[in-house]
Each structure stands twice: as C-alpha cells, then as structure tokens.
PDB file of N, CA and C in Angstrom:
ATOM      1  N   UNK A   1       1.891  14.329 -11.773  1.00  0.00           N
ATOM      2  CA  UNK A   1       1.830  13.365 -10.683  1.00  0.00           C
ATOM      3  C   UNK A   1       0.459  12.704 -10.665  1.00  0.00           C
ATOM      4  N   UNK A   2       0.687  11.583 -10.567  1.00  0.00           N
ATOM      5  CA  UNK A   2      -0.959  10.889 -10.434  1.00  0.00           C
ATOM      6  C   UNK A   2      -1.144  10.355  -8.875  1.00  0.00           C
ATOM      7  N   UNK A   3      -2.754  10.188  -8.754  1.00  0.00           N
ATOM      8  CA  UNK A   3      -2.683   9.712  -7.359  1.00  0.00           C
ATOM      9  C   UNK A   3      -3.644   8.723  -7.442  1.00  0.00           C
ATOM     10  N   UNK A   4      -3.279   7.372  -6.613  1.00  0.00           N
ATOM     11  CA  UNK A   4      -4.431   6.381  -6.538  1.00  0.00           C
ATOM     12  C   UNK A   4      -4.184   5.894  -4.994  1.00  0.00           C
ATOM     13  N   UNK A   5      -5.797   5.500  -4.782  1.00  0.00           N
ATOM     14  CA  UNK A   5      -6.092   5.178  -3.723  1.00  0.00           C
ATOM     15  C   UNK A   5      -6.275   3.724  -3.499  1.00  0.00           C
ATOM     16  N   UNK A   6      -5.686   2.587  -2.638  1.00  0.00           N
ATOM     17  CA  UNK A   6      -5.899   1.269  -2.646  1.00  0.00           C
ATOM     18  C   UNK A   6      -6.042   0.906  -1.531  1.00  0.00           C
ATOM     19  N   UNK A   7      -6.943  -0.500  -1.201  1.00  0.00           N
ATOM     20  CA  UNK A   7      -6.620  -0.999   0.205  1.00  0.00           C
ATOM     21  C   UNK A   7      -5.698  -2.351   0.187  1.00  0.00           C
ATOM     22  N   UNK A   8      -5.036  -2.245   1.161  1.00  0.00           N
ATOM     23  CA  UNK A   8      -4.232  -3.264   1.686  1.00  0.00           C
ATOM     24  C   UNK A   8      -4.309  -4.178   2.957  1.00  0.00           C
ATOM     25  N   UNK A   9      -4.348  -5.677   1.919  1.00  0.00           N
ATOM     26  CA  UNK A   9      -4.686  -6.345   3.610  1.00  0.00           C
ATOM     27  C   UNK A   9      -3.502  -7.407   4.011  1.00  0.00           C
ATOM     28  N   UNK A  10      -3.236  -6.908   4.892  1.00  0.00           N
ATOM     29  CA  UNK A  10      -2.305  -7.840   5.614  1.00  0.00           C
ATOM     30  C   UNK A  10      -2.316  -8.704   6.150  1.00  0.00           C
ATOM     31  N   UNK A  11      -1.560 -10.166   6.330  1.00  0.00           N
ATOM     32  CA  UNK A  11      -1.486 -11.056   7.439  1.00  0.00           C
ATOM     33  C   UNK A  11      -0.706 -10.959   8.280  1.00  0.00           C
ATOM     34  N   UNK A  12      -0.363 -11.703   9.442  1.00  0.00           N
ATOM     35  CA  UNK A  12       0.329 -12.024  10.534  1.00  0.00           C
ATOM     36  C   UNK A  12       1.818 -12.015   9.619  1.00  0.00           C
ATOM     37  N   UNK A  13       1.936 -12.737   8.621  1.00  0.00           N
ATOM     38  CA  UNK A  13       3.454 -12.842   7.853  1.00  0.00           C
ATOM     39  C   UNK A  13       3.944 -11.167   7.085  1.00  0.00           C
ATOM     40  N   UNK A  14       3.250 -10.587   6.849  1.00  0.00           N
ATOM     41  CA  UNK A  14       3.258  -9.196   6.210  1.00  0.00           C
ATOM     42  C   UNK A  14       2.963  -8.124   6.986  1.00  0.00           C
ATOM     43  N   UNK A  15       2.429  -8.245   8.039  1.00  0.00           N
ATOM     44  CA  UNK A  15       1.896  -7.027   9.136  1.00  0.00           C
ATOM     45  C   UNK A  15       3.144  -6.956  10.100  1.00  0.00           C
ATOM     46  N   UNK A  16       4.187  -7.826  10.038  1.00  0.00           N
ATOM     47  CA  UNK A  16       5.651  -6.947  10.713  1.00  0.00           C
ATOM     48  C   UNK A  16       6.071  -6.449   9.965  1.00  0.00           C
ATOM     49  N   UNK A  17       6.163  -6.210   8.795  1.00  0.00           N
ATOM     50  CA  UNK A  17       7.295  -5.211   8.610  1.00  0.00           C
ATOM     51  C   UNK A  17       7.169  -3.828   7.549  1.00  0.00           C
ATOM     52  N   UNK A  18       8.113  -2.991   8.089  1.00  0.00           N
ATOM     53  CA  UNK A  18       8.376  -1.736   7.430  1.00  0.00           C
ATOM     54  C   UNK A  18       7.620  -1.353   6.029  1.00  0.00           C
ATOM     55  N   UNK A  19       6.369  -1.991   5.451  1.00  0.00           N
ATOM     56  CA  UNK A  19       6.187  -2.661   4.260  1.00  0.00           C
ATOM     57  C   UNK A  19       6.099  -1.092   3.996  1.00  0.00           C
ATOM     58  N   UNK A  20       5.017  -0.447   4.322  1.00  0.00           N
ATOM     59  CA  UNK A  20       4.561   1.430   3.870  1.00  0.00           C
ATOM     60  C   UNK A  20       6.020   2.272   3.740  1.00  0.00           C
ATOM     61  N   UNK A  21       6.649   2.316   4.612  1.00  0.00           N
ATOM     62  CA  UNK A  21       8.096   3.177   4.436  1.00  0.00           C
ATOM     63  C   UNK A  21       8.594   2.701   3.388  1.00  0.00           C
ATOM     64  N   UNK A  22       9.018   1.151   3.489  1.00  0.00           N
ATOM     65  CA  UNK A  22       9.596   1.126   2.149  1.00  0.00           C
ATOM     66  C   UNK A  22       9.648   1.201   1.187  1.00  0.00           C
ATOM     67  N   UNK A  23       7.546   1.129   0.916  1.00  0.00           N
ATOM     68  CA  UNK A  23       7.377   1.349  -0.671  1.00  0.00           C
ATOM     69  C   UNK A  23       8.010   2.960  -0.734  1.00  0.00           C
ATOM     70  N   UNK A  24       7.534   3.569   0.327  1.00  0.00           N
ATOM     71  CA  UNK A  24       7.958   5.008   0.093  1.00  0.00           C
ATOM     72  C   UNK A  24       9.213   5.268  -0.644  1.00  0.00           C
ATOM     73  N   UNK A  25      10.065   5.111  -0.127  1.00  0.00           N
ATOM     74  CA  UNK A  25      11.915   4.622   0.277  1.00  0.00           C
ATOM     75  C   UNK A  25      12.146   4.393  -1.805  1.00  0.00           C
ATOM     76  N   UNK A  26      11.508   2.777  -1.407  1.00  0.00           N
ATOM     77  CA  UNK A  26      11.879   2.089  -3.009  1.00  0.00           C
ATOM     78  C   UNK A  26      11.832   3.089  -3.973  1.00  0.00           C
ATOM     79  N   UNK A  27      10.343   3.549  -4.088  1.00  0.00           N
ATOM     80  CA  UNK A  27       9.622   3.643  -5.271  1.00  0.00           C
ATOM     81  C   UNK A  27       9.385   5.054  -5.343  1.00  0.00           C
ATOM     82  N   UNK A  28       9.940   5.668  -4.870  1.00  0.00           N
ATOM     83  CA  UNK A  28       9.697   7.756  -4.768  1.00  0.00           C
ATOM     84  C   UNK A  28       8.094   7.883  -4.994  1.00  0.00           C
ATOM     85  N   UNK A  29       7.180   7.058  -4.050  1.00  0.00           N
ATOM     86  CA  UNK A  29       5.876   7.335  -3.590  1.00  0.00           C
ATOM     87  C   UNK A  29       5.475   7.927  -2.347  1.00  0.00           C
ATOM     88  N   UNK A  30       4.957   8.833  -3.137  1.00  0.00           N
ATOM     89  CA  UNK A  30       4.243   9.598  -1.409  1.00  0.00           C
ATOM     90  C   UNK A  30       3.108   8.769  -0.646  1.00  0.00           C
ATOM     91  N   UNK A  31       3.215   8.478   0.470  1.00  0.00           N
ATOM     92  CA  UNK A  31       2.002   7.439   0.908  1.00  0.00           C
ATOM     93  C   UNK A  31       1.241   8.509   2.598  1.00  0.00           C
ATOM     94  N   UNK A  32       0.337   8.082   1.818  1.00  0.00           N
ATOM     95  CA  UNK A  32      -0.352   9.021   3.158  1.00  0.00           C
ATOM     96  C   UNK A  32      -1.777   7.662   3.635  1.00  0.00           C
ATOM     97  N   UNK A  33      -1.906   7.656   4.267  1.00  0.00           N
ATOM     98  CA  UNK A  33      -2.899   6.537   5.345  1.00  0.00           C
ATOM     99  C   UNK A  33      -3.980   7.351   5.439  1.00  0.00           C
ATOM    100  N   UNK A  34      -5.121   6.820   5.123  1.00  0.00           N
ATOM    101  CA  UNK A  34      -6.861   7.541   4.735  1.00  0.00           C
ATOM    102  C   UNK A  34      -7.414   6.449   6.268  1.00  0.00           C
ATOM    103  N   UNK A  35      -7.541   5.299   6.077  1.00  0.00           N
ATOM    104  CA  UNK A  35      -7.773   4.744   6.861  1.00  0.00           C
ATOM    105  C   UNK A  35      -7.285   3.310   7.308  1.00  0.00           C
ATOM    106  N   UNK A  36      -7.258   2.487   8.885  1.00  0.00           N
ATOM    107  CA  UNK A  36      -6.832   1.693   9.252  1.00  0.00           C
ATOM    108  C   UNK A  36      -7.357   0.887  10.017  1.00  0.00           C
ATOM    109  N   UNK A  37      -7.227  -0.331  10.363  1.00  0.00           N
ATOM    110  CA  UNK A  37      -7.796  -1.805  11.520  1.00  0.00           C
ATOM    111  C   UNK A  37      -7.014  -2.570  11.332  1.00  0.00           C
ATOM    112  N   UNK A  38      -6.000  -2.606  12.018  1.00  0.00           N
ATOM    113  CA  UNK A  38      -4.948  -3.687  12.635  1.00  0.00           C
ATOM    114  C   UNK A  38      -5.748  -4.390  13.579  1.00  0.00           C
ATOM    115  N   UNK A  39      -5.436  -5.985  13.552  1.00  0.00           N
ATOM    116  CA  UNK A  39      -5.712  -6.703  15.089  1.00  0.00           C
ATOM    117  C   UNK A  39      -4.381  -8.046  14.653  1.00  0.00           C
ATOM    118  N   UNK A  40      -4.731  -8.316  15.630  1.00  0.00           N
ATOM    119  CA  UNK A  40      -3.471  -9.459  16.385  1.00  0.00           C
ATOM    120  C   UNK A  40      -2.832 -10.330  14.585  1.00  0.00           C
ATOM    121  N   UNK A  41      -4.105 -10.348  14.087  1.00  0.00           N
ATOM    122  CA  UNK A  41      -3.526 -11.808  12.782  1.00  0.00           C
ATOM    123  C   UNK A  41      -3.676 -11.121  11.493  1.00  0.00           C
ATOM    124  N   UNK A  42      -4.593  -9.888  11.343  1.00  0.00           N
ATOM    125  CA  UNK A  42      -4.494  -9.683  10.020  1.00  0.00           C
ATOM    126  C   UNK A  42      -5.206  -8.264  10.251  1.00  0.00           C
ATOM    127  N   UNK A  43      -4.899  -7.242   8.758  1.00  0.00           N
ATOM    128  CA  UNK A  43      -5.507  -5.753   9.355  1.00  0.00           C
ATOM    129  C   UNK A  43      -5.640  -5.837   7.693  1.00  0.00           C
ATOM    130  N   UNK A  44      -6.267  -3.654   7.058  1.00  0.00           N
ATOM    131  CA  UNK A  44      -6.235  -3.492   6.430  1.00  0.00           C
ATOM    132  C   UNK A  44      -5.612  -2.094   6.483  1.00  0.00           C
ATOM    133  N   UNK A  45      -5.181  -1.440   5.089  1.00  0.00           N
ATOM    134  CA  UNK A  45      -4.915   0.241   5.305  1.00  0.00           C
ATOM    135  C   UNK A  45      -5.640   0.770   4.267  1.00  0.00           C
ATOM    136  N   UNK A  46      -6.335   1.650   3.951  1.00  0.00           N
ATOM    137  CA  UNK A  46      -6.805   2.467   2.910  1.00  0.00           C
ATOM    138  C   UNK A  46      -5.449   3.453   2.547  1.00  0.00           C
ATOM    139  N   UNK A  47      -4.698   3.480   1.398  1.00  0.00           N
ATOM    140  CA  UNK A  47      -3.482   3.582   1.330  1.00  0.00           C
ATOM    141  C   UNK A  47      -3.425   4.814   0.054  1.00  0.00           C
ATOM    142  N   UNK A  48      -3.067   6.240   0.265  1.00  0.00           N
ATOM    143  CA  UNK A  48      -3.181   7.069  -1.189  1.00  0.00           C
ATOM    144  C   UNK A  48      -1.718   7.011  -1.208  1.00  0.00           C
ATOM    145  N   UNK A  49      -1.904   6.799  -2.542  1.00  0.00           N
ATOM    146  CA  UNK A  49      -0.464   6.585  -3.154  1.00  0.00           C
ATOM    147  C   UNK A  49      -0.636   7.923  -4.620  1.00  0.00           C
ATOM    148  N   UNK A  50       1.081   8.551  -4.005  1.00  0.00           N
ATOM    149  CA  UNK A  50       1.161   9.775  -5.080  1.00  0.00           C
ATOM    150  C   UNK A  50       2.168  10.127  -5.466  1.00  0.00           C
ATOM    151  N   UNK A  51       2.803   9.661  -6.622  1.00  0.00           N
ATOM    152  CA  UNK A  51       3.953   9.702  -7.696  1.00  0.00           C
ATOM    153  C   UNK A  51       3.878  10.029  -8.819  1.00  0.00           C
ATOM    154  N   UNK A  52       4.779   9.210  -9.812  1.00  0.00           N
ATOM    155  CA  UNK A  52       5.063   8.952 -11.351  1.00  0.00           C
ATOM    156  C   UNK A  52       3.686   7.913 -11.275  1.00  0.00           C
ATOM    157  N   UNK A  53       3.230   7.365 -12.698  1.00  0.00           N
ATOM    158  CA  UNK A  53       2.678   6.144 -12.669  1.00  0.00           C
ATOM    159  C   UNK A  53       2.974   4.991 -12.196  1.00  0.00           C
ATOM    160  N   UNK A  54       4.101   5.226 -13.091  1.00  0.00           N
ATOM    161  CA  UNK A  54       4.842   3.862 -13.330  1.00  0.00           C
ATOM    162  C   UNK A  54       5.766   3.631 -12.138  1.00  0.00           C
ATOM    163  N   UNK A  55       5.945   4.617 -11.246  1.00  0.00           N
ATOM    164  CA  UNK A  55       6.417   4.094  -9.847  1.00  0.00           C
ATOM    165  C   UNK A  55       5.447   3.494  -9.123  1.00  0.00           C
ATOM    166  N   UNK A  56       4.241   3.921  -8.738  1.00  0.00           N
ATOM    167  CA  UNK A  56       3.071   2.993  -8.547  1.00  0.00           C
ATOM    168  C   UNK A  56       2.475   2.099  -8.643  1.00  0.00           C
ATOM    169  N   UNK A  57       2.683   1.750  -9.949  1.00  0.00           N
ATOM    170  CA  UNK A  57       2.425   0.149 -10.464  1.00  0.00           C
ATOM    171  C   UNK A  57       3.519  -0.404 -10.117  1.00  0.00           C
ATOM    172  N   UNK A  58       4.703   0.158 -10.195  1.00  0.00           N
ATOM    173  CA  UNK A  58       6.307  -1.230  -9.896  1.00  0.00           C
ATOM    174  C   UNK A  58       5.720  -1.266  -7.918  1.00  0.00           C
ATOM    175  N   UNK A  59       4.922   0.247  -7.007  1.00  0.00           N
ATOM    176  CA  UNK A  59       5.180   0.252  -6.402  1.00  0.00           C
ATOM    177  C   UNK A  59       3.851  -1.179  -5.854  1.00  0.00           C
ATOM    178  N   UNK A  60       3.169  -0.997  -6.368  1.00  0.00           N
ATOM    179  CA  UNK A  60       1.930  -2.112  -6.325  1.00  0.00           C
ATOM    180  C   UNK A  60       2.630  -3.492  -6.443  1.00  0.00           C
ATOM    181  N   UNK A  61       3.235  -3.542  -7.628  1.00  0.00           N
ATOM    182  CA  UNK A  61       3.620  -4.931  -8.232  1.00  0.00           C
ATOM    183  C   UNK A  61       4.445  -5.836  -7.060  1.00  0.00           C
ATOM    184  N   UNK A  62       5.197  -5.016  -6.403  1.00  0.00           N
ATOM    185  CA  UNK A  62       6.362  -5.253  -4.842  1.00  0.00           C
ATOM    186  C   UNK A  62       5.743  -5.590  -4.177  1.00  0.00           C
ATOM    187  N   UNK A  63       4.455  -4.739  -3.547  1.00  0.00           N
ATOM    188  CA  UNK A  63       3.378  -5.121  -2.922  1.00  0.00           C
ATOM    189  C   UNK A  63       3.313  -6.572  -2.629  1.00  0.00           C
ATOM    190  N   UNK A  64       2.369  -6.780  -3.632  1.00  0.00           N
ATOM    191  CA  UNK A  64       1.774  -7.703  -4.289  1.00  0.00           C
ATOM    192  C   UNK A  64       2.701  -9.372  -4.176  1.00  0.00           C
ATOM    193  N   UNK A  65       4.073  -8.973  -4.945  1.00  0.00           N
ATOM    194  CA  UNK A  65       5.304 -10.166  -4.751  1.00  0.00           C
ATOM    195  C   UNK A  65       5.910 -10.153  -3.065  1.00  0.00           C
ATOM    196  N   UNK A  66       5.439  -8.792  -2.305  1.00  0.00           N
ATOM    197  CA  UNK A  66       5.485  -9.492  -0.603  1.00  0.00           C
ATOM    198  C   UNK A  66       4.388  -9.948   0.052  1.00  0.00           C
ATOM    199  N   UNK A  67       3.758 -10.659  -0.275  1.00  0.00           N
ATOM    200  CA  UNK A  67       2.743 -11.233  -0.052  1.00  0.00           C
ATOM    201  C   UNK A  67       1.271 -10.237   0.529  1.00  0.00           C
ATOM    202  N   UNK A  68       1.417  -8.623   0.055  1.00  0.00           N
ATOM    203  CA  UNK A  68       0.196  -8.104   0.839  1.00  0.00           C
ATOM    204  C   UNK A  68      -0.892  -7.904  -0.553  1.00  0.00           C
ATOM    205  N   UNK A  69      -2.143  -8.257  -0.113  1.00  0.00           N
ATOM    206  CA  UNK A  69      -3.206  -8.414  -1.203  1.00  0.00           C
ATOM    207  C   UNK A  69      -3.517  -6.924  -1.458  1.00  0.00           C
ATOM    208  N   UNK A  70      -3.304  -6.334  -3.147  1.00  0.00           N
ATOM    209  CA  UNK A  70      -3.989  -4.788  -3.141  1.00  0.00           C
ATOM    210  C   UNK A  70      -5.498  -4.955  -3.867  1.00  0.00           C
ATOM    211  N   UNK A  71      -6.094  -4.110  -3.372  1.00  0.00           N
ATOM    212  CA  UNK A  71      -7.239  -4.003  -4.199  1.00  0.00           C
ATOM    213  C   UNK A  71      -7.565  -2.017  -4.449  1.00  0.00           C
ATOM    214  N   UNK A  72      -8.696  -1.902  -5.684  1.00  0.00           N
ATOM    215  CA  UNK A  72      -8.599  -0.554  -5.518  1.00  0.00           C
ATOM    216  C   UNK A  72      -9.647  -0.284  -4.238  1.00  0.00           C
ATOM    217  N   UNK A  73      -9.322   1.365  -4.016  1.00  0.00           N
ATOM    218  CA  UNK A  73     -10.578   1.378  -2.843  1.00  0.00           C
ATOM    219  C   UNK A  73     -11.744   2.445  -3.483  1.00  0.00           C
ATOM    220  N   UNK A  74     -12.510   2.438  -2.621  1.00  0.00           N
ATOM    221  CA  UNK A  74     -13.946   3.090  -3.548  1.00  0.00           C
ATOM    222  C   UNK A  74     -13.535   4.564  -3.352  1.00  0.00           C
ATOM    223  N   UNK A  75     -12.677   5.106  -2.898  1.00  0.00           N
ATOM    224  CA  UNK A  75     -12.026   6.586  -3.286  1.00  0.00           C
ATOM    225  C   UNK A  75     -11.560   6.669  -4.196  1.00  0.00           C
ATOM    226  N   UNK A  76     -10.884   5.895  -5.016  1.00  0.00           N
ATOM    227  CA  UNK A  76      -9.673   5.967  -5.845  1.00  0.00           C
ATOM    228  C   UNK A  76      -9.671   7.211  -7.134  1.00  0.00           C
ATOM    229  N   UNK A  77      -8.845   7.937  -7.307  1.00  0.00           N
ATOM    230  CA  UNK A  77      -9.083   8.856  -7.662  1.00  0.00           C
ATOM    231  C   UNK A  77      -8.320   9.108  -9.202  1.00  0.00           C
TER     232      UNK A  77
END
C-alpha cells in the first residue's frame, strides 16, 4: 500500500459536493483529513491518501477533471 499526502483547493463550484467520499467510494482510497479552512468561496484540505498506486493517480487524475486543483503537500510521504 502506498501513501501520499496532497493539498486540495476548492472553489465555490467544487466545495458542494461529496468530492472526498467519493474519491473514497470510486477509487478503493483510504482518505483521512490532516488538515482544513473552508470559508464561504473557496477552502483547502491537506488530504492523506492510502491505496494501490495506481488507484491514486486515477484517484488524483478525477480530482483534477472535477475541477479541484491538487498539489503535493510538504508531508508527503
């Protein structure tokens, strides 16, 4: 199992919905929340992600094609 750590920033168009469960759901990733700052128009999550690889990257890549920006975070492990 590998584990990487990323942050995610959201807008007003991406901060409704289910986005964390579902990668869960989709992509047989374990997601656990390190850290968070939501406000009204846009937030971020410090996001550990822990699977297969290659569920991680498809689970990133989804991400990414719903409009939420990933970057790595300075944990990443």
């Amino acid at each position: 199992m590998a584990k990487r750590q990323v942050m995610l920033t959201f807008t007003s168009e991406t901060g409704s919905e289910p986005i964390i469960h579902n990668l869960g759901q989709q992509f047989n990733v374990v997601t656990n929340i390190r850290q968070a700052e939501m406000g009204e128009d846009e937030g971020w999550i410090v996001l550990e992600l822990e699977g297969e690889e290659k569920d991680i990257d498809d689970g990133i890549a989804w991400l990414i094609s719903k409009g939420v920006r990933v970057e790595p975070s300075s944990g990443e492990t």
